[in-house]
C-alpha atoms as a PDB file:
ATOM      1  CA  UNK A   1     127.529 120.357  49.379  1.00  0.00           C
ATOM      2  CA  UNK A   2     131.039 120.927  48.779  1.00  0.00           C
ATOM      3  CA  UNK A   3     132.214 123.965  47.308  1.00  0.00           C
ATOM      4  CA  UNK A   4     135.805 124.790  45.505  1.00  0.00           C
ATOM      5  CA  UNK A   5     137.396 126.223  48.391  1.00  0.00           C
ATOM      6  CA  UNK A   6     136.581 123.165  50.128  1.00  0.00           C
ATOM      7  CA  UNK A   7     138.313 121.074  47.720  1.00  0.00           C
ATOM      8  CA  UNK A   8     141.323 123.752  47.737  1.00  0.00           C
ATOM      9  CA  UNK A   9     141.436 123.004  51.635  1.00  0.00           C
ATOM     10  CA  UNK A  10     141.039 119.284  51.559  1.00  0.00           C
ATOM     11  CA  UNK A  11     144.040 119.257  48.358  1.00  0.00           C
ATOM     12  CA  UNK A  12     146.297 121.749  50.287  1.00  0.00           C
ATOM     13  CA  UNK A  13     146.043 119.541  53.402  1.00  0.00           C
ATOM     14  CA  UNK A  14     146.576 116.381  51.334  1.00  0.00           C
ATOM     15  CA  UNK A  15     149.721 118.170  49.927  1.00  0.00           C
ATOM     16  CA  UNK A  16     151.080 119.135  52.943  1.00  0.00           C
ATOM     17  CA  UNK A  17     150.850 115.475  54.789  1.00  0.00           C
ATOM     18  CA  UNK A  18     151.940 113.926  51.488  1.00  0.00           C
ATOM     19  CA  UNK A  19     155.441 116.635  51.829  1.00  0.00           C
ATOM     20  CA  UNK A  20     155.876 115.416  55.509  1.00  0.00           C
ATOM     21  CA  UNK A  21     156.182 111.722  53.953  1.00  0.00           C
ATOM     22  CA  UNK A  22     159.629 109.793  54.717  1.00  0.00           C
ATOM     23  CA  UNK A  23     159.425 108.148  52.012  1.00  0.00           C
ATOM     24  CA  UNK A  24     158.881 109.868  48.756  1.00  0.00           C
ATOM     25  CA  UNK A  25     159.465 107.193  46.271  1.00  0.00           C
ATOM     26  CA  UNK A  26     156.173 105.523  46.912  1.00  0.00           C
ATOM     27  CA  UNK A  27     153.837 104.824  43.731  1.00  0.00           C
ATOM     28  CA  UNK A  28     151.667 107.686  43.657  1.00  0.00           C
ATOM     29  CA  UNK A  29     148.658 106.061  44.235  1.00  0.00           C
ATOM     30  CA  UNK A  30     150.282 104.350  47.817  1.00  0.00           C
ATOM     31  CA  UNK A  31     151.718 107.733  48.673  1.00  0.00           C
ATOM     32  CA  UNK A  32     148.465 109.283  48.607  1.00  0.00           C
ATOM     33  CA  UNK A  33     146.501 106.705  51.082  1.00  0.00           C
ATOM     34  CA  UNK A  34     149.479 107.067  53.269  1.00  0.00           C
ATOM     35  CA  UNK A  35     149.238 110.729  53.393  1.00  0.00           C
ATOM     36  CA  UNK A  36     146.153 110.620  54.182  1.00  0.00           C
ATOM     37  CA  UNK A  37     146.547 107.938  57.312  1.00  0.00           C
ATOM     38  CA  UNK A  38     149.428 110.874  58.373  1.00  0.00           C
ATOM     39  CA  UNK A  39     146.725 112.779  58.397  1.00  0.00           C
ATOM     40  CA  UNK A  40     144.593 111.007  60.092  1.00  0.00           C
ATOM     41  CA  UNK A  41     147.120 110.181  62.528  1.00  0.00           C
ATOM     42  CA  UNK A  42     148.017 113.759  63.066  1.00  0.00           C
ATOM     43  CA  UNK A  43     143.909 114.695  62.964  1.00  0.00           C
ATOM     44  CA  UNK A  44     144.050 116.693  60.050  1.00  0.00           C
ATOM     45  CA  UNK A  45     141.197 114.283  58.737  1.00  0.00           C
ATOM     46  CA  UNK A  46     138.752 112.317  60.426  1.00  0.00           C
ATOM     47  CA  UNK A  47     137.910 108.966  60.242  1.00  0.00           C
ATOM     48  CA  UNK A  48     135.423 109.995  57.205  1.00  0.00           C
ATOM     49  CA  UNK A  49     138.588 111.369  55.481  1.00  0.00           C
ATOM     50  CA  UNK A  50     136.819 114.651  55.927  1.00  0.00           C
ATOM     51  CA  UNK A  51     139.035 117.998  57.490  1.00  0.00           C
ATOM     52  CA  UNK A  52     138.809 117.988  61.073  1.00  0.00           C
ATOM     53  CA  UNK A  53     139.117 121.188  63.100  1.00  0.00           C
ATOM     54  CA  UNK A  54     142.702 121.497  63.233  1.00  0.00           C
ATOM     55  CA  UNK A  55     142.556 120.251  59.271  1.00  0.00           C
ATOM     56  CA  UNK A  56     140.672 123.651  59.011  1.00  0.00           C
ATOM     57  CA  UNK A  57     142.590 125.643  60.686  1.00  0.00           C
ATOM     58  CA  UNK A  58     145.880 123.978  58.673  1.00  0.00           C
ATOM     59  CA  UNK A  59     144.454 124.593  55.410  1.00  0.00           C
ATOM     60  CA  UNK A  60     143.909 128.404  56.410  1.00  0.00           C
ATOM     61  CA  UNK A  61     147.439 128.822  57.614  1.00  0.00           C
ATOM     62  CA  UNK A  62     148.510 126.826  54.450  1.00  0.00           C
ATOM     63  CA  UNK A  63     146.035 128.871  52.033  1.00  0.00           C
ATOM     64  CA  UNK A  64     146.805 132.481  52.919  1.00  0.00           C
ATOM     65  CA  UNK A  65     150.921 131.945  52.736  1.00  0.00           C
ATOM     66  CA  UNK A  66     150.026 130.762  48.860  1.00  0.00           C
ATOM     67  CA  UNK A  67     148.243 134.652  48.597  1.00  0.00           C
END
């Protein structure tokens, strides 16, 4: 079961591949699925669209500069 913090992880990840984007003026709904194939190509996300290892350890580098 996923919890809020997992969400927080999984949208903070999202976030950060959808920043590293080249081009931002994509619909939002096209910028979003190619975020998350960044991701995926970076393996921030696995082929489940789930956070991978290094996804985790992104979103904790990512979550405790937003404390």
């Amino acid at each position: 079961m996923y919890t809020q913090k997992d969400f927080e992880k999984f949208e903070s990840v999202l976030a950060y591949c959808k920043k590293r984007l080249p081009e931002p003026s994509l619909p939002s709904e096209q910028s979003l699925d190619t975020a998350m194939q960044y991701g995926q190509k970076m393996d921030f996300f696995d082929s489940r669209n789930k956070l991978s290892q290094s996804g985790e350890l992104l979103a904790g580098l990512l979550l405790s500069t937003d404390a």
